[in-house]
C-alpha atoms as a PDB file:
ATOM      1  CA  UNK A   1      52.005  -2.115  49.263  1.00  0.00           C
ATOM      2  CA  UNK A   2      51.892   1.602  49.638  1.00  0.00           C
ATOM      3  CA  UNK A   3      50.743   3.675  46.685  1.00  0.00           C
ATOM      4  CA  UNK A   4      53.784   5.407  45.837  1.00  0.00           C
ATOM      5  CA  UNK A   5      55.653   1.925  45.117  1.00  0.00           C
ATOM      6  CA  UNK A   6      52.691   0.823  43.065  1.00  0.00           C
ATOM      7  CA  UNK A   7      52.814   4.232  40.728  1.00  0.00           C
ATOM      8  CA  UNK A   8      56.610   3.361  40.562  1.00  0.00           C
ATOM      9  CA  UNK A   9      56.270  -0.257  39.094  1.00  0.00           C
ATOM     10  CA  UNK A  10      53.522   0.529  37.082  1.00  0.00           C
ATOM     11  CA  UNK A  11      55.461   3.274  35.614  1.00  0.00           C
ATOM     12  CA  UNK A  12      59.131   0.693  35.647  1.00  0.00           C
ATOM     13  CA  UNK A  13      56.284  -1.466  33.542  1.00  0.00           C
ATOM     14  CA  UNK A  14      55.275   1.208  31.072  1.00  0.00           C
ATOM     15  CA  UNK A  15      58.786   2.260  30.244  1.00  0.00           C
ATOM     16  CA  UNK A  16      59.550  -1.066  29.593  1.00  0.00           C
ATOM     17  CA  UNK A  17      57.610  -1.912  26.978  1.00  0.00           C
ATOM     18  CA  UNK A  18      57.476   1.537  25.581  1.00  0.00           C
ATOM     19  CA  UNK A  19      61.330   0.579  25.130  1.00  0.00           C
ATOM     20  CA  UNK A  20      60.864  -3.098  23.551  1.00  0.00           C
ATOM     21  CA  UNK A  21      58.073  -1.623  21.085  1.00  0.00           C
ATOM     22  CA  UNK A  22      60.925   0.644  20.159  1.00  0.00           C
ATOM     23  CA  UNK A  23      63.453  -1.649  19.546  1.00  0.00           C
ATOM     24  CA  UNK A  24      61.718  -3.755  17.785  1.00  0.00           C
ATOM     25  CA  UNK A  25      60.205  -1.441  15.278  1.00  0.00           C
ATOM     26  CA  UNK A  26      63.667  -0.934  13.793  1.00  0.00           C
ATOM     27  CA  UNK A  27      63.461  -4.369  12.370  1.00  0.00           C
ATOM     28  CA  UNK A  28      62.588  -5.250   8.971  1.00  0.00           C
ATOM     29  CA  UNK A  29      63.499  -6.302   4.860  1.00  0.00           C
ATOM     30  CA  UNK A  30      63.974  -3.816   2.300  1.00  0.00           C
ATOM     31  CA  UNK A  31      63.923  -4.678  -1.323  1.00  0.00           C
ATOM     32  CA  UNK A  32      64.424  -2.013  -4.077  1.00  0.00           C
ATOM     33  CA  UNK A  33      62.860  -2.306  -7.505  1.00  0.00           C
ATOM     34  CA  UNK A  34      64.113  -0.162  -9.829  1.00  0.00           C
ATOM     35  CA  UNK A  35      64.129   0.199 -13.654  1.00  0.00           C
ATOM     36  CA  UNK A  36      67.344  -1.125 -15.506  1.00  0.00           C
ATOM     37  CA  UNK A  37      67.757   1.408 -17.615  1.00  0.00           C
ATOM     38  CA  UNK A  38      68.493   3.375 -14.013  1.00  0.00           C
ATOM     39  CA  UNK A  39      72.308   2.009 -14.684  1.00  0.00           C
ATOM     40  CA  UNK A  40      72.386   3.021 -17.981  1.00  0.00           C
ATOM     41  CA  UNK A  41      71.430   6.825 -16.963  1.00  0.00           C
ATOM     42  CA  UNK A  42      73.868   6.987 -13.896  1.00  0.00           C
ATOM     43  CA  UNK A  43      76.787   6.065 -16.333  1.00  0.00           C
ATOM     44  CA  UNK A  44      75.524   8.387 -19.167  1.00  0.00           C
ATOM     45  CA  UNK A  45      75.409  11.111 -16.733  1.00  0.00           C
ATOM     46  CA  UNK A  46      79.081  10.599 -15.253  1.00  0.00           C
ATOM     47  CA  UNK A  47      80.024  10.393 -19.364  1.00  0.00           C
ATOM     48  CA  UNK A  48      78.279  14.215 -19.560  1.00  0.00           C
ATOM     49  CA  UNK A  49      79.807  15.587 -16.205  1.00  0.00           C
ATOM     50  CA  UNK A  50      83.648  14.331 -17.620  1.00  0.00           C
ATOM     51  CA  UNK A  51      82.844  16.423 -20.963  1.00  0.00           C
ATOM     52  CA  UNK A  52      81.420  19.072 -19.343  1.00  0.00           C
ATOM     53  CA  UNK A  53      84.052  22.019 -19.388  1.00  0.00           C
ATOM     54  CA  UNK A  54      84.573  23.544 -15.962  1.00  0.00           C
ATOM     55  CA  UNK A  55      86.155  26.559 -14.469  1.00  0.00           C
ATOM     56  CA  UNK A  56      89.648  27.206 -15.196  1.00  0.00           C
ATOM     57  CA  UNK A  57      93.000  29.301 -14.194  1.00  0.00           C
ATOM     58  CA  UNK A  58      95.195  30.994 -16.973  1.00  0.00           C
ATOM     59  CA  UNK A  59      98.495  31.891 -15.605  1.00  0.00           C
ATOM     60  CA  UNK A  60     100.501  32.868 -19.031  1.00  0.00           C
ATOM     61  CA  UNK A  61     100.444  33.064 -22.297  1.00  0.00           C
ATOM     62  CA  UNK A  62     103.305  33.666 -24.574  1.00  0.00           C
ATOM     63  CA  UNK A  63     106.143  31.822 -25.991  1.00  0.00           C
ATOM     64  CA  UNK A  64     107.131  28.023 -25.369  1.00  0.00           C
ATOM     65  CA  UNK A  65     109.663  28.624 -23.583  1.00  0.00           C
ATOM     66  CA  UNK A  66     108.012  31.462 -21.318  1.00  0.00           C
ATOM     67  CA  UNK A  67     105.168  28.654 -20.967  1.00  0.00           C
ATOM     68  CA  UNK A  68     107.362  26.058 -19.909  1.00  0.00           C
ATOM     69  CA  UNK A  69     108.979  28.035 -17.212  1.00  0.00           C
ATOM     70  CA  UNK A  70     105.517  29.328 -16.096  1.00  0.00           C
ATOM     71  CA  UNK A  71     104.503  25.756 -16.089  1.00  0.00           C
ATOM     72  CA  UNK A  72     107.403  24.557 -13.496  1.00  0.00           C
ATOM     73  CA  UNK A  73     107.460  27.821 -11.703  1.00  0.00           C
ATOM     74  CA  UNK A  74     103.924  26.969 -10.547  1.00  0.00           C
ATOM     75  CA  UNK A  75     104.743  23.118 -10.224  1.00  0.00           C
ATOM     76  CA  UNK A  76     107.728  23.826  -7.700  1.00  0.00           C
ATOM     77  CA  UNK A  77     104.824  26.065  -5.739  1.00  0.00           C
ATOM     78  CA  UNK A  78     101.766  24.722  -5.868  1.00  0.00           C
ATOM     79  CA  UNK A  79     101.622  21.097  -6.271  1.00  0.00           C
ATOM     80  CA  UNK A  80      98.164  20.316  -5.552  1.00  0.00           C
ATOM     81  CA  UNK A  81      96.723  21.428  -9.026  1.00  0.00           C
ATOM     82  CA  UNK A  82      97.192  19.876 -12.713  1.00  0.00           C
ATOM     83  CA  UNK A  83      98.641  22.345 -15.450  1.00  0.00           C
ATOM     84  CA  UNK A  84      98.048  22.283 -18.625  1.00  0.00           C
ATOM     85  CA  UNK A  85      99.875  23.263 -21.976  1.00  0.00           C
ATOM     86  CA  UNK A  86      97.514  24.619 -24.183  1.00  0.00           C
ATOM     87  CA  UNK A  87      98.515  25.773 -27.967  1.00  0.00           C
ATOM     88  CA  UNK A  88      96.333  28.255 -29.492  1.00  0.00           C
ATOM     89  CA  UNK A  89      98.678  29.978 -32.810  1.00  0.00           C
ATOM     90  CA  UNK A  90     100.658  31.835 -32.107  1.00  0.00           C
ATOM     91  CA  UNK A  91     100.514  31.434 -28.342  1.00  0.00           C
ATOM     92  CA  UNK A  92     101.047  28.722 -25.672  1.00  0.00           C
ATOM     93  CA  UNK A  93      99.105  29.240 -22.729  1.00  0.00           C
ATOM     94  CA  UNK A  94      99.255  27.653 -19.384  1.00  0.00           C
ATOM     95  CA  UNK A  95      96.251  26.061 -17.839  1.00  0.00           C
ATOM     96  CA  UNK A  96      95.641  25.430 -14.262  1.00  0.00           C
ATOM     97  CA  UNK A  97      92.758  22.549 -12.731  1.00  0.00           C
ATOM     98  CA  UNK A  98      89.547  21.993 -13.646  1.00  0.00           C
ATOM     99  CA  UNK A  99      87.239  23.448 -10.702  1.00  0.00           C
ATOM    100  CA  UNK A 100      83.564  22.636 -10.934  1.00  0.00           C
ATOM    101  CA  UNK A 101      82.225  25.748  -9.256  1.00  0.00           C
ATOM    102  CA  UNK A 102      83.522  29.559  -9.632  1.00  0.00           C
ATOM    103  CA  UNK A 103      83.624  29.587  -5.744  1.00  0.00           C
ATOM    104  CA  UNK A 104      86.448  26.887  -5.398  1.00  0.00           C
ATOM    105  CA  UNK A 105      88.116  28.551  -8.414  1.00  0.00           C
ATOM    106  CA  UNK A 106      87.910  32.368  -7.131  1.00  0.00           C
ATOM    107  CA  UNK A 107      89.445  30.452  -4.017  1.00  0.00           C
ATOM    108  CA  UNK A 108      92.526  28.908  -5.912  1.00  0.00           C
ATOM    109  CA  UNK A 109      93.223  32.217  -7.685  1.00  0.00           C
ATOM    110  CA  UNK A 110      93.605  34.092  -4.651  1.00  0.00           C
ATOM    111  CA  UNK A 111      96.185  31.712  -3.417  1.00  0.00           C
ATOM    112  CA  UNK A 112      97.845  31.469  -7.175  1.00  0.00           C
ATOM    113  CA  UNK A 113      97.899  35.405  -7.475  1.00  0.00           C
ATOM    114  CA  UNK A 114     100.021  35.419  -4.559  1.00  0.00           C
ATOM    115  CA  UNK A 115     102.876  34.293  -7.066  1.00  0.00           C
ATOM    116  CA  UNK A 116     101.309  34.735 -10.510  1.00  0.00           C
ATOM    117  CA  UNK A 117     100.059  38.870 -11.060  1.00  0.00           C
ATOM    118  CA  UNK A 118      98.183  38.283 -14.234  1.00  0.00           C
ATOM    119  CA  UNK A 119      96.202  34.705 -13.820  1.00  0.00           C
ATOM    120  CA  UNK A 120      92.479  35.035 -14.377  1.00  0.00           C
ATOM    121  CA  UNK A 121      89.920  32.310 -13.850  1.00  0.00           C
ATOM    122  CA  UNK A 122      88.341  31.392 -17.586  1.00  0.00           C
ATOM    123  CA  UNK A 123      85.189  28.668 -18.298  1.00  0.00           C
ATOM    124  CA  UNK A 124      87.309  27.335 -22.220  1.00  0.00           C
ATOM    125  CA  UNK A 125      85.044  26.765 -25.089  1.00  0.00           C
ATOM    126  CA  UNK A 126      83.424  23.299 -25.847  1.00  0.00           C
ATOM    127  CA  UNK A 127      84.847  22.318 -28.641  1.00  0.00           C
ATOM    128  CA  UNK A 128      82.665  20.628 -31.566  1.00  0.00           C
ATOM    129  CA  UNK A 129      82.389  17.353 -31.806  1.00  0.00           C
ATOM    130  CA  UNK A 130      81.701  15.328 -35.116  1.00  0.00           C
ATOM    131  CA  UNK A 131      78.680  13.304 -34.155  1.00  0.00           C
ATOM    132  CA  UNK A 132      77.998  10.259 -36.842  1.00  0.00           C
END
């Protein structure tokens, strides 16, 4: 057997089992141990991010009626957003989504200024709650 085919079947050889050693290394059982209280934190922590106030777009503020034209105006052209009616005395103001970052709201108010002059992006107050 000449050298040449001896160097290729020892080489067919290595490969081989350089492949099974591979394949089979992938195998094995996970098990997790984790705290309980883990469950508890993960739901406390989606309770905070709900309450947490986020960005917001203000596209009028005015009269009722003023605020509930605004209010379908921007319905009838952008209907991918929530509005919101917002009473503050004397004024009504219109509301627009709830963005978690300035980026993605400085994005929606360059499409909403398009059609609405005078909307502003706003982060609203928390308001107080009575904790017993």
């Amino acid at each position: 057997m000449p050298k040449s085919h001896f160097n290729f079947l020892f080489l067919t050889f290595l490969f081989s089992v350089f492949c099974i050693n591979i394949i089979t290394a992938q195998e094995g059982i996970v098990s997790i141990n984790q705290d309980k209280n883990i469950d508890v934190l993960l739901n406390l922590k989606k309770e905070v991010n709900k309450s947490q106030s986020n960005y917001k777009i203000q596209i009028y503020n005015g009269n009722r009626s003023g605020a509930k034209k605004a209010r379908l105006e921007f319905k009838n052209s952008f209907s991918n957003w929530s509005t919101y009616m917002k009473f503050e005395t004397p004024n009504y103001k219109i509301w627009i989504g709830n963005f978690k970052t300035r980026i993605e709201a400085d994005r929606a108010l360059l499409k909403i200024k398009r059609k609405f002059n005078n909307a502003f992006i706003f982060k609203p107050k928390k308001e107080k709650r009575n904790l017993k």
